[in-house]
PDB file of N, CA and C in Angstrom:
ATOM      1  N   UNK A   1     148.156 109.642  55.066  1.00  0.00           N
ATOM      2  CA  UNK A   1     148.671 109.395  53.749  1.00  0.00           C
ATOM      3  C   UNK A   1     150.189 109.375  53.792  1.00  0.00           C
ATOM      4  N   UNK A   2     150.697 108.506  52.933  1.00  0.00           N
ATOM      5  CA  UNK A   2     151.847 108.499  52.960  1.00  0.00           C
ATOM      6  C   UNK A   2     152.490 108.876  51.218  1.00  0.00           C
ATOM      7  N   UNK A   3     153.649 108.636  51.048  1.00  0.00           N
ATOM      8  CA  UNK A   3     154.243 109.099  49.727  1.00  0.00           C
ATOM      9  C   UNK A   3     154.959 108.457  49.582  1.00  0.00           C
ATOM     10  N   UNK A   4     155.364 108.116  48.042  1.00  0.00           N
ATOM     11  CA  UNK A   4     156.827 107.068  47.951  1.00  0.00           C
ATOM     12  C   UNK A   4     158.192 108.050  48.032  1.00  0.00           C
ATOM     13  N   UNK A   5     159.433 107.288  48.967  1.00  0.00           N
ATOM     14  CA  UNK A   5     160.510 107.993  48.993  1.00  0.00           C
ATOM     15  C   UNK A   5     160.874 108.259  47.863  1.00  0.00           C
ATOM     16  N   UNK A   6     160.561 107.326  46.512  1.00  0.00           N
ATOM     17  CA  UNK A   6     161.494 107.494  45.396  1.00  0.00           C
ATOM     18  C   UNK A   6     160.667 108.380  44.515  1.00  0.00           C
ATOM     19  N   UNK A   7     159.351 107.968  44.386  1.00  0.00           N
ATOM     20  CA  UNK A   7     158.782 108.862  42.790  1.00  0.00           C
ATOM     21  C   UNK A   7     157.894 109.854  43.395  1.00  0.00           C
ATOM     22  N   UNK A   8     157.974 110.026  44.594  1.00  0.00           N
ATOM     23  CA  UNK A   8     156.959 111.334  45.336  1.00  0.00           C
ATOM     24  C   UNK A   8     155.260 110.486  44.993  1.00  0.00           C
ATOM     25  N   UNK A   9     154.877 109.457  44.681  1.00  0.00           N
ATOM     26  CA  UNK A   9     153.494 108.956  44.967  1.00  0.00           C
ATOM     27  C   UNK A   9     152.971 108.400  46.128  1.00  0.00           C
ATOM     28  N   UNK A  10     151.865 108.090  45.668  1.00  0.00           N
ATOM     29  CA  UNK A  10     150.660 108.000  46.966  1.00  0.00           C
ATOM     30  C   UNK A  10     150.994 106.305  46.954  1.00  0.00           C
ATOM     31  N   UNK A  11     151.435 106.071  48.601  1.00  0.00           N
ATOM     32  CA  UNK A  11     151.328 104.639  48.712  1.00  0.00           C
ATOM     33  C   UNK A  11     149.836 103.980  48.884  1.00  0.00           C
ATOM     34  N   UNK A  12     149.880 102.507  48.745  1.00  0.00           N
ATOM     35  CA  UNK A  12     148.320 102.551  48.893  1.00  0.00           C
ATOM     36  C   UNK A  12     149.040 100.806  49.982  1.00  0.00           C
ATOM     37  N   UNK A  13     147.629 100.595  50.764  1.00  0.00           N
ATOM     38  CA  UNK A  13     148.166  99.307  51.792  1.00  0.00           C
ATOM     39  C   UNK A  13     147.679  98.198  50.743  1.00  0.00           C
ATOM     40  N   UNK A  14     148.936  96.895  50.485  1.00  0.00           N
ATOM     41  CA  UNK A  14     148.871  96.272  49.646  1.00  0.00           C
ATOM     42  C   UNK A  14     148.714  94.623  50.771  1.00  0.00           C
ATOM     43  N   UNK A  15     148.392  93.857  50.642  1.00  0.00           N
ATOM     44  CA  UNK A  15     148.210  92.330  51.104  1.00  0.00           C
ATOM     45  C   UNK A  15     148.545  91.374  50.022  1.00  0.00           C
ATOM     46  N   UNK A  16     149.348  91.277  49.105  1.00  0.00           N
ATOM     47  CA  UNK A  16     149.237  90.444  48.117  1.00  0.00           C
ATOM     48  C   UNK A  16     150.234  89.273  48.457  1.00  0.00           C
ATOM     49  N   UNK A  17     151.177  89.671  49.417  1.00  0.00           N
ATOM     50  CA  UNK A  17     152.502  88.636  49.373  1.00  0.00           C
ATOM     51  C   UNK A  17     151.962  88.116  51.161  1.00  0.00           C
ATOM     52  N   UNK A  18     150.757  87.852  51.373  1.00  0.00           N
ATOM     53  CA  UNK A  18     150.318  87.583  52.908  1.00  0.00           C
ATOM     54  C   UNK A  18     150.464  88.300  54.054  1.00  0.00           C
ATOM     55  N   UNK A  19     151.167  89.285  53.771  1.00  0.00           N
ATOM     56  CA  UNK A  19     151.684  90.449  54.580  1.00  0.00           C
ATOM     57  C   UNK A  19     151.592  92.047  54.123  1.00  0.00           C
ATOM     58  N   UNK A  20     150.961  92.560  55.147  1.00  0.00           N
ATOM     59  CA  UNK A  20     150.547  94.113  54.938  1.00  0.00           C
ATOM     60  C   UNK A  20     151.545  94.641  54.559  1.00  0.00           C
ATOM     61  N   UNK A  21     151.660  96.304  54.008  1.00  0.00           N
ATOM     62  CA  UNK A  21     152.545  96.108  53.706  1.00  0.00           C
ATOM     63  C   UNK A  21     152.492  97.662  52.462  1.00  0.00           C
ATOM     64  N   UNK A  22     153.224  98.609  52.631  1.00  0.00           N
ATOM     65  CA  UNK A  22     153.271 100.059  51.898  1.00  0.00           C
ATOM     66  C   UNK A  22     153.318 100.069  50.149  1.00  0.00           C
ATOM     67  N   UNK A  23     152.593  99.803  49.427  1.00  0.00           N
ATOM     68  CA  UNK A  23     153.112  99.643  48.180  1.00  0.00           C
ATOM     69  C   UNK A  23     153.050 100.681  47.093  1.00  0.00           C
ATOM     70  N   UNK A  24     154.143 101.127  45.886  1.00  0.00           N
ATOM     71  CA  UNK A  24     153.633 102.330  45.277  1.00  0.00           C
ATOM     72  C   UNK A  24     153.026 101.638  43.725  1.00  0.00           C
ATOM     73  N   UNK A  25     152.102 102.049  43.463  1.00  0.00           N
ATOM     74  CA  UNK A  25     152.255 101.787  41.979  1.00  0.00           C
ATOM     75  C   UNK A  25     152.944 102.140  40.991  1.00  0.00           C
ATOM     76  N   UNK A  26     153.794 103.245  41.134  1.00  0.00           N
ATOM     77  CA  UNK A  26     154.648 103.572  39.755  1.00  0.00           C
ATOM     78  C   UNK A  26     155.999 102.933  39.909  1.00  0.00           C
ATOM     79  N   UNK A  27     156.186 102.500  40.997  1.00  0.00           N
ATOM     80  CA  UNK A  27     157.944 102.050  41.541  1.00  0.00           C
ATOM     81  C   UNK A  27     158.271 100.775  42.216  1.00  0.00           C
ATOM     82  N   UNK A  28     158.622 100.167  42.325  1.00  0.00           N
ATOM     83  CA  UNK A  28     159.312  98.728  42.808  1.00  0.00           C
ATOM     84  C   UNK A  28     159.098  98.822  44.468  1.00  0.00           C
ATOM     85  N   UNK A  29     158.916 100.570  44.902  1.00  0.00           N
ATOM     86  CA  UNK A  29     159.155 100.221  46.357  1.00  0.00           C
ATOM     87  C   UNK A  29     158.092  99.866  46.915  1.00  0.00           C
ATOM     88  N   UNK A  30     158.269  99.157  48.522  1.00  0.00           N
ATOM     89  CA  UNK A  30     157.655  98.412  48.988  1.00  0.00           C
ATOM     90  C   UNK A  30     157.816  98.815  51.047  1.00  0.00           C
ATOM     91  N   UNK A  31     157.317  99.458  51.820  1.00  0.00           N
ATOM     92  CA  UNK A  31     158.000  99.444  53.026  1.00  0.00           C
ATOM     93  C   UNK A  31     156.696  98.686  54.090  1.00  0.00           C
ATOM     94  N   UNK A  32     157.288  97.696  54.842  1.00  0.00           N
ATOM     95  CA  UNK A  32     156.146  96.458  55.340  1.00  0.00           C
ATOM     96  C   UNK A  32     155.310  97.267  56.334  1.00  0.00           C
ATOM     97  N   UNK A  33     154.354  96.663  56.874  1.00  0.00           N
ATOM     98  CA  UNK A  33     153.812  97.411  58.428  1.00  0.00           C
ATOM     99  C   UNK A  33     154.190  96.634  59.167  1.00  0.00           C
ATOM    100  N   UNK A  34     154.457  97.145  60.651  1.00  0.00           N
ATOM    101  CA  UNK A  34     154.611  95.703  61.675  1.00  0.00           C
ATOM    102  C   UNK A  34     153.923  96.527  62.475  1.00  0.00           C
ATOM    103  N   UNK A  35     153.370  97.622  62.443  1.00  0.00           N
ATOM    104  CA  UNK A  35     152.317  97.758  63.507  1.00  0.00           C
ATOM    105  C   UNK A  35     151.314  98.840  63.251  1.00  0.00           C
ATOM    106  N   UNK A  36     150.358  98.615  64.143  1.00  0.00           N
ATOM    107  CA  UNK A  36     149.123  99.558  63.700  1.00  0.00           C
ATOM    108  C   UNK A  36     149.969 101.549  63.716  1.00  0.00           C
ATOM    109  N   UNK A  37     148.911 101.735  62.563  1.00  0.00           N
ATOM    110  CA  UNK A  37     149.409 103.178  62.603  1.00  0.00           C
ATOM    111  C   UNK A  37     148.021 103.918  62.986  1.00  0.00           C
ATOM    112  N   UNK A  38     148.303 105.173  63.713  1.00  0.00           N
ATOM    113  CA  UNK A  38     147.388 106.213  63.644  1.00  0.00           C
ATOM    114  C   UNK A  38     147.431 107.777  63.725  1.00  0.00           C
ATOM    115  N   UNK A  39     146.702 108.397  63.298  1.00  0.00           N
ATOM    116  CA  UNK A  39     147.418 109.847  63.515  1.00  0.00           C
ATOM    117  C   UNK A  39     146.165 110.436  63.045  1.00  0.00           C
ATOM    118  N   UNK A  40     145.656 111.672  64.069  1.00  0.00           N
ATOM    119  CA  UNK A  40     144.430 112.913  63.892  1.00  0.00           C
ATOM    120  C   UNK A  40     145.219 113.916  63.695  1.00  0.00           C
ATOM    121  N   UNK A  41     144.175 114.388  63.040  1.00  0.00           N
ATOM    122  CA  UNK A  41     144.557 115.812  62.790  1.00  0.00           C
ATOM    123  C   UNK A  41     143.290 116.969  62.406  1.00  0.00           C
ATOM    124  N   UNK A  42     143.673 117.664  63.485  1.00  0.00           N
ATOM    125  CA  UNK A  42     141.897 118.750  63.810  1.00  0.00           C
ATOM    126  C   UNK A  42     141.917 119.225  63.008  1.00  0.00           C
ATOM    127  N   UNK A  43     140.679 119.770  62.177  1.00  0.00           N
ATOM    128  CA  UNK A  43     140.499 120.935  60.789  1.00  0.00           C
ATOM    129  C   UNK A  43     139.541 121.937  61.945  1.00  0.00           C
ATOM    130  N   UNK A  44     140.587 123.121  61.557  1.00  0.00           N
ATOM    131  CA  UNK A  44     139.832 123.958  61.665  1.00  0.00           C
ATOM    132  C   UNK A  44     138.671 124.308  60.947  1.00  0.00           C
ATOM    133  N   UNK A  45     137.248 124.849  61.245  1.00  0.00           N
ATOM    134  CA  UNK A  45     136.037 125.119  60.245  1.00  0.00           C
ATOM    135  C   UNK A  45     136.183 126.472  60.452  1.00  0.00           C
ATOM    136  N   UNK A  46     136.056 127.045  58.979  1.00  0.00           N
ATOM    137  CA  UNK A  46     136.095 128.372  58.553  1.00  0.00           C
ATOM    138  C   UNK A  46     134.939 128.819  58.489  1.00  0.00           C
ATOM    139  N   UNK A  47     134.224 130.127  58.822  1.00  0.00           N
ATOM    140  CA  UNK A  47     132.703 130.681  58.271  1.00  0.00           C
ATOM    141  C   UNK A  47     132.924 130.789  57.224  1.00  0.00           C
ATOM    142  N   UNK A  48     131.624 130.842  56.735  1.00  0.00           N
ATOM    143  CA  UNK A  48     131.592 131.218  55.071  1.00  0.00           C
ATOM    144  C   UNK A  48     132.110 132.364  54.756  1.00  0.00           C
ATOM    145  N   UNK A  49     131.504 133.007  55.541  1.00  0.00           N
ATOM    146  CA  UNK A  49     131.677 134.731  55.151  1.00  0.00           C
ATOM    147  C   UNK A  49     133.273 134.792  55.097  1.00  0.00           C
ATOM    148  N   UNK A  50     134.328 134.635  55.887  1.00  0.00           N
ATOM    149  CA  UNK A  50     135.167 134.234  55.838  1.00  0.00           C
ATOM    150  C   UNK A  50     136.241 134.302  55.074  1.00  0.00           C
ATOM    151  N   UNK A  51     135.662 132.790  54.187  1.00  0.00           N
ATOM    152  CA  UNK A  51     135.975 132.860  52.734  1.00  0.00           C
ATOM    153  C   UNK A  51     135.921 133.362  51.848  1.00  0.00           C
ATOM    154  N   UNK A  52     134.468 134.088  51.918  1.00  0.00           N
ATOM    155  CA  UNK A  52     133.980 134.529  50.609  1.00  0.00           C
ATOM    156  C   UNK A  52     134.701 136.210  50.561  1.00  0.00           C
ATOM    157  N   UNK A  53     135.315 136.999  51.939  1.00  0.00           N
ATOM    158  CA  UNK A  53     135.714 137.804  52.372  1.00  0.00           C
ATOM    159  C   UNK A  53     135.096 138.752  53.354  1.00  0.00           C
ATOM    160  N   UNK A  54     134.558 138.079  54.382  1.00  0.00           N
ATOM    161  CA  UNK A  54     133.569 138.783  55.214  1.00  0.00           C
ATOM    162  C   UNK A  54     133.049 140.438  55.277  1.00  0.00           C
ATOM    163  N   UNK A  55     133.504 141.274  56.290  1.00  0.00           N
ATOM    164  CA  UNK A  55     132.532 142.225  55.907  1.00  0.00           C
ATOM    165  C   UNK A  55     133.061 142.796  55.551  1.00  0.00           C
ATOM    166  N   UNK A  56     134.219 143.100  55.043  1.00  0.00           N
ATOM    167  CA  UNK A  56     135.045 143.634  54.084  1.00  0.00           C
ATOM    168  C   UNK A  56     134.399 143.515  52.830  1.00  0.00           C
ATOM    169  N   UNK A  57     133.698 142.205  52.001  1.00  0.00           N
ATOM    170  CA  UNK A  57     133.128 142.660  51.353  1.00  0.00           C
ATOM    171  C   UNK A  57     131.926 143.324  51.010  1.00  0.00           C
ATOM    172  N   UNK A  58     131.098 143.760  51.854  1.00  0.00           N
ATOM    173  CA  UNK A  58     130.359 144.756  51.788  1.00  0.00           C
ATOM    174  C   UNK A  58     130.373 145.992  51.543  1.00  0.00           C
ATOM    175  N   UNK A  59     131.843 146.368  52.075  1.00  0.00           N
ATOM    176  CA  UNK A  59     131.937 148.094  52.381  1.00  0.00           C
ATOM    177  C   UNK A  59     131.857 148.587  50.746  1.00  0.00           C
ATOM    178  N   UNK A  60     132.200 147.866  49.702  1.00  0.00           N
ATOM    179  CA  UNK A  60     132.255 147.907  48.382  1.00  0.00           C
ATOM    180  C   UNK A  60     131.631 147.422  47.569  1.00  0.00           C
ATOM    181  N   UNK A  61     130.185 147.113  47.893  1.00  0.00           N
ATOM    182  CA  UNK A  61     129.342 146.173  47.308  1.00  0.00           C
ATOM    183  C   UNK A  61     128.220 147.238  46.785  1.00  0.00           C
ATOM    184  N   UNK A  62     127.719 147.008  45.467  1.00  0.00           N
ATOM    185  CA  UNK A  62     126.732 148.102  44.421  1.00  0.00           C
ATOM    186  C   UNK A  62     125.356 147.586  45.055  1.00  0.00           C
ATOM    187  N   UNK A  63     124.192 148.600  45.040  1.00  0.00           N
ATOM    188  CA  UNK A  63     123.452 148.567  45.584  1.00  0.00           C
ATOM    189  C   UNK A  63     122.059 148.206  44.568  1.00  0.00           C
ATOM    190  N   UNK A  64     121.249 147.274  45.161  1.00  0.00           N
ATOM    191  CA  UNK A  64     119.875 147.220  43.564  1.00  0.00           C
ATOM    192  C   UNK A  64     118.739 147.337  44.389  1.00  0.00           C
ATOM    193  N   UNK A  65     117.510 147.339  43.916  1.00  0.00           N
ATOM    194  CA  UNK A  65     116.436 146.862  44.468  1.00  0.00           C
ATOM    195  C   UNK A  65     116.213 145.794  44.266  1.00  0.00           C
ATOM    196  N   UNK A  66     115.997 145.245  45.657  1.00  0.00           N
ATOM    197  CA  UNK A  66     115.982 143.353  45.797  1.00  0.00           C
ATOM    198  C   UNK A  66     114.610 143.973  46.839  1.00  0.00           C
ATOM    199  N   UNK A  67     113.808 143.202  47.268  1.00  0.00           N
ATOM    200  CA  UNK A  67     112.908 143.117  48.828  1.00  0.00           C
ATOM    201  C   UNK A  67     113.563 142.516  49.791  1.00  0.00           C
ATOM    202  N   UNK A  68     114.022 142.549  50.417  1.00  0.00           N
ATOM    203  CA  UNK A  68     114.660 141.636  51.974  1.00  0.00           C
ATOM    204  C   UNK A  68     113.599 140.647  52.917  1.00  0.00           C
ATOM    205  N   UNK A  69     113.349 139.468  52.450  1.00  0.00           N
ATOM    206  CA  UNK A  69     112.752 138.889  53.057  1.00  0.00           C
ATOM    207  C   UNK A  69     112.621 138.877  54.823  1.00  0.00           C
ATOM    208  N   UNK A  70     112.989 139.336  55.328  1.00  0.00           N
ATOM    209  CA  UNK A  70     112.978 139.668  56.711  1.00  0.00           C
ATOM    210  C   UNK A  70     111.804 140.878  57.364  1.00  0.00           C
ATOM    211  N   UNK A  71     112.501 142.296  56.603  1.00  0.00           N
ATOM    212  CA  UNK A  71     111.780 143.406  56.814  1.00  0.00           C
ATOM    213  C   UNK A  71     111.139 143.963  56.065  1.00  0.00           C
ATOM    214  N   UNK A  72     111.583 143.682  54.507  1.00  0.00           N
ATOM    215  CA  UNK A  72     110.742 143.759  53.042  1.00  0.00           C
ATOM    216  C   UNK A  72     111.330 144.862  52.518  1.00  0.00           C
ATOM    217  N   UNK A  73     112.038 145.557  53.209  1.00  0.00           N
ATOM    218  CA  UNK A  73     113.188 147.237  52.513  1.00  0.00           C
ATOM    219  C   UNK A  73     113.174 146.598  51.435  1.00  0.00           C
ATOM    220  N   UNK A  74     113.157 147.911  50.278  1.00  0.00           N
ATOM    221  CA  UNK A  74     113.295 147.226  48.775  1.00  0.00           C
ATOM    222  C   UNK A  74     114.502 147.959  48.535  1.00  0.00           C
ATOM    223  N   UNK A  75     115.420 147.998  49.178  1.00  0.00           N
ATOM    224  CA  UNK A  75     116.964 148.366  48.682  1.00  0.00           C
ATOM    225  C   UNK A  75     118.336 147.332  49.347  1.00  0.00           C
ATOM    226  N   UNK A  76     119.231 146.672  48.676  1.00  0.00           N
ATOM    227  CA  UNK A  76     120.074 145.817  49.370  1.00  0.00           C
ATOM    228  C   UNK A  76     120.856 145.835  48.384  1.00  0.00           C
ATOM    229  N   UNK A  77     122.263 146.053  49.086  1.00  0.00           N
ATOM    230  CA  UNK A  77     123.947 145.712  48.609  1.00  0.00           C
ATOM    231  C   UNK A  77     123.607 143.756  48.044  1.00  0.00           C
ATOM    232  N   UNK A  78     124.817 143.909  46.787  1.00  0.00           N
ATOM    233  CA  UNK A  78     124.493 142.662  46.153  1.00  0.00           C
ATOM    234  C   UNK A  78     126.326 142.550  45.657  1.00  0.00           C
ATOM    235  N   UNK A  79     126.392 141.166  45.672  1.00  0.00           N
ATOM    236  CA  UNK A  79     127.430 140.767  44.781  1.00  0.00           C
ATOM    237  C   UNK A  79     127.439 139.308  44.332  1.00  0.00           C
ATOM    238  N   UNK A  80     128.714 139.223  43.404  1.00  0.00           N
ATOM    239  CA  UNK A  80     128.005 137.671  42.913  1.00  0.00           C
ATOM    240  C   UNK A  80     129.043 137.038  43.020  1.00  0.00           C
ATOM    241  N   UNK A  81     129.290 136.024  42.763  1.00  0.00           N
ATOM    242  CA  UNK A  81     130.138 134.945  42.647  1.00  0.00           C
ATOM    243  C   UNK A  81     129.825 133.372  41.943  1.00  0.00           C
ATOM    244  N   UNK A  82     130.949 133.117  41.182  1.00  0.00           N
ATOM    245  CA  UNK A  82     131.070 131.990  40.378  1.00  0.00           C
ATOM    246  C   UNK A  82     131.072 130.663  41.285  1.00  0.00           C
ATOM    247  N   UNK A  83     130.048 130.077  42.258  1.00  0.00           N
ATOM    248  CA  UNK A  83     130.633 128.787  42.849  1.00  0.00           C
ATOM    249  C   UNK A  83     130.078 127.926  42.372  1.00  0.00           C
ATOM    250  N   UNK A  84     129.521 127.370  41.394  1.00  0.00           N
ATOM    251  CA  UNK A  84     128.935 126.397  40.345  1.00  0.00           C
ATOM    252  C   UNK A  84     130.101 126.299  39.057  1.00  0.00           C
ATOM    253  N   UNK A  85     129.930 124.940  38.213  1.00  0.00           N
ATOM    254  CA  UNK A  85     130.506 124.923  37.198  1.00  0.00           C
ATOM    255  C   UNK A  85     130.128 126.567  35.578  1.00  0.00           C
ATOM    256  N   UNK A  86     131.087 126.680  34.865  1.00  0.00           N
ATOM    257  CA  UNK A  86     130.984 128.082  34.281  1.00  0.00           C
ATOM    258  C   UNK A  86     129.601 127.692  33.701  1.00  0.00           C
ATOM    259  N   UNK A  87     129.170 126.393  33.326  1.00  0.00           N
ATOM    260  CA  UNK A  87     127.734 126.316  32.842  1.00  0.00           C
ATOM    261  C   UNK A  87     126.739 126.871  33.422  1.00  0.00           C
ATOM    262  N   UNK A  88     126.360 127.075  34.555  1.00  0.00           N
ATOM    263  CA  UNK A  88     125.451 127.363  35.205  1.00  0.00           C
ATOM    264  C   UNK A  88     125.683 128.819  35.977  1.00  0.00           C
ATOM    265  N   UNK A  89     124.456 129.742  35.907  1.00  0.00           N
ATOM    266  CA  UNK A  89     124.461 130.938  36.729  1.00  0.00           C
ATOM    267  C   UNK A  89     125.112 131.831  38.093  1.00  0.00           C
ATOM    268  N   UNK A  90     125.842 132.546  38.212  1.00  0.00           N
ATOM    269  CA  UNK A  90     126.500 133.000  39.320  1.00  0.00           C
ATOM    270  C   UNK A  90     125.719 132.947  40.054  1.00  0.00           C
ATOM    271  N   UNK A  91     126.055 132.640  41.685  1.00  0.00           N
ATOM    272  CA  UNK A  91     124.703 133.220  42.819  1.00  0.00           C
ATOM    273  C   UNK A  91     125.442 134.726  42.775  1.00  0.00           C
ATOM    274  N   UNK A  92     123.794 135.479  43.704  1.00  0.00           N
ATOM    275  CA  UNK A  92     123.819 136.360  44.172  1.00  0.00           C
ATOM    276  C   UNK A  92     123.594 136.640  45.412  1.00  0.00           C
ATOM    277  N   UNK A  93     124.515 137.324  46.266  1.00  0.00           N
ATOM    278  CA  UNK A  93     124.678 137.551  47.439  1.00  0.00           C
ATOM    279  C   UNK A  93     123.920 138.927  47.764  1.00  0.00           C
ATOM    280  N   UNK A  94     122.877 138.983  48.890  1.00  0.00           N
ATOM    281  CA  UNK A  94     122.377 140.213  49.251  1.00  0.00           C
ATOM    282  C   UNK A  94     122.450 140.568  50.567  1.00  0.00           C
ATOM    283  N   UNK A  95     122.296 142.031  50.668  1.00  0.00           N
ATOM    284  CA  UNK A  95     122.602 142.295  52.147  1.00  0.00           C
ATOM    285  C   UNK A  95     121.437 143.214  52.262  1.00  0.00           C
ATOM    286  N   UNK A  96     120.401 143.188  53.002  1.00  0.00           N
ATOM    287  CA  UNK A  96     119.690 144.087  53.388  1.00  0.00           C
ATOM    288  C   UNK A  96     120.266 145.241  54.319  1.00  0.00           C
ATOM    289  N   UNK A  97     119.643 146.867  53.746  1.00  0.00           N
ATOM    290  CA  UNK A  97     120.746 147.673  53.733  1.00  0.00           C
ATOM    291  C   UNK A  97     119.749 148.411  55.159  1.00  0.00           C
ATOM    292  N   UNK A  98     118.855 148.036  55.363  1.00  0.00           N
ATOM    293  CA  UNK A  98     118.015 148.568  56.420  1.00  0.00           C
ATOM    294  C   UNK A  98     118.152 147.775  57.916  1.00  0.00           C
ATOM    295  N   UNK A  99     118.010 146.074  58.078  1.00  0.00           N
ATOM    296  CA  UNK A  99     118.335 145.445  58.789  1.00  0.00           C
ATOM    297  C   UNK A  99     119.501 144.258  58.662  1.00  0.00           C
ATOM    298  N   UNK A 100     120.210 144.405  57.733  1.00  0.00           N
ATOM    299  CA  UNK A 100     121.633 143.973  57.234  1.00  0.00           C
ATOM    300  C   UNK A 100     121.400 141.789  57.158  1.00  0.00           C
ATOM    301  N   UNK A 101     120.128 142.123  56.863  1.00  0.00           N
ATOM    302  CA  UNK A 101     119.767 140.303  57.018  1.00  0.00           C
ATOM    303  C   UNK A 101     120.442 140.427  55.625  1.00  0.00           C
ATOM    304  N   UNK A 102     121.134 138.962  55.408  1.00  0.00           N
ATOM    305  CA  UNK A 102     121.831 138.135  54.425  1.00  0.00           C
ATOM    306  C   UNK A 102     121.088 137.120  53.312  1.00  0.00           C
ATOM    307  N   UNK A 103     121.147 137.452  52.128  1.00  0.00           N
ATOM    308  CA  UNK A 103     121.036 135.795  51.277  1.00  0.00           C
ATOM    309  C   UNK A 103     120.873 136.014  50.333  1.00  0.00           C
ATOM    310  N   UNK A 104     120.729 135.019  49.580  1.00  0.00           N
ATOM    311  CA  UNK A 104     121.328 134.491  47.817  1.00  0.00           C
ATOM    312  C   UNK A 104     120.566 133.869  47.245  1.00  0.00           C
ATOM    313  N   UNK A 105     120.796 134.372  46.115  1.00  0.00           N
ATOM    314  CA  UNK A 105     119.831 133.284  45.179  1.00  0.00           C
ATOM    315  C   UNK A 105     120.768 132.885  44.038  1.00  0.00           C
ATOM    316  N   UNK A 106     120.162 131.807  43.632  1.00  0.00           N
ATOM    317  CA  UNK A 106     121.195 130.971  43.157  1.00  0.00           C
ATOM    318  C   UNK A 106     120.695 130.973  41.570  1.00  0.00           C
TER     319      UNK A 106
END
């Protein structure tokens, strides 16, 4: 991606005058191509847990009776979070507190 020098916008590649070519829509400017461009750039991938604050968030997490689909303990650490629009229900995050298996319901 590139940007215009003058109004800070997003150039977009224009062909209209037979020639490629940098164009902005809010501004007059114009800078040509004369040659192929390319450029990578690696993303790092984050775990979820990660994000969401890994096991840090556990050490502080309230405890309910859930069943743990794994081992069936009916006690597991829970927390929730907003990752849907505010219309729709928080998930819930569980941790089985006997064999520490993970998951959510949504």
């Amino acid at each position: 991606m590139l940007f215009c020098p003058t109004c800070a916008n997003l150039l977009i590649v224009s062909s209209e005058t037979g020639y490629n070519k940098w164009a902005c829509n809010s501004c007059p400017y114009e800078f040509p191509i004369t040659k192929q461009m390319t450029s990578r750039t690696k993303l790092v991938r984050k775990a979820v847990d990660d994000v969401l604050g890994g096991e840090e968030t556990w050490k502080h997490a309230d405890s309910t009776q859930a069943s743990c689909p794994k081992c069936n303990n009916d006690k597991a650490y829970f927390y929730q979070l907003q990752i849907r629009s505010a219309d729709e229900p928080m998930t819930t995050y569980f941790s089985c507190t006997s064999c520490a298996h993970q998951w959510r319901e949504n």
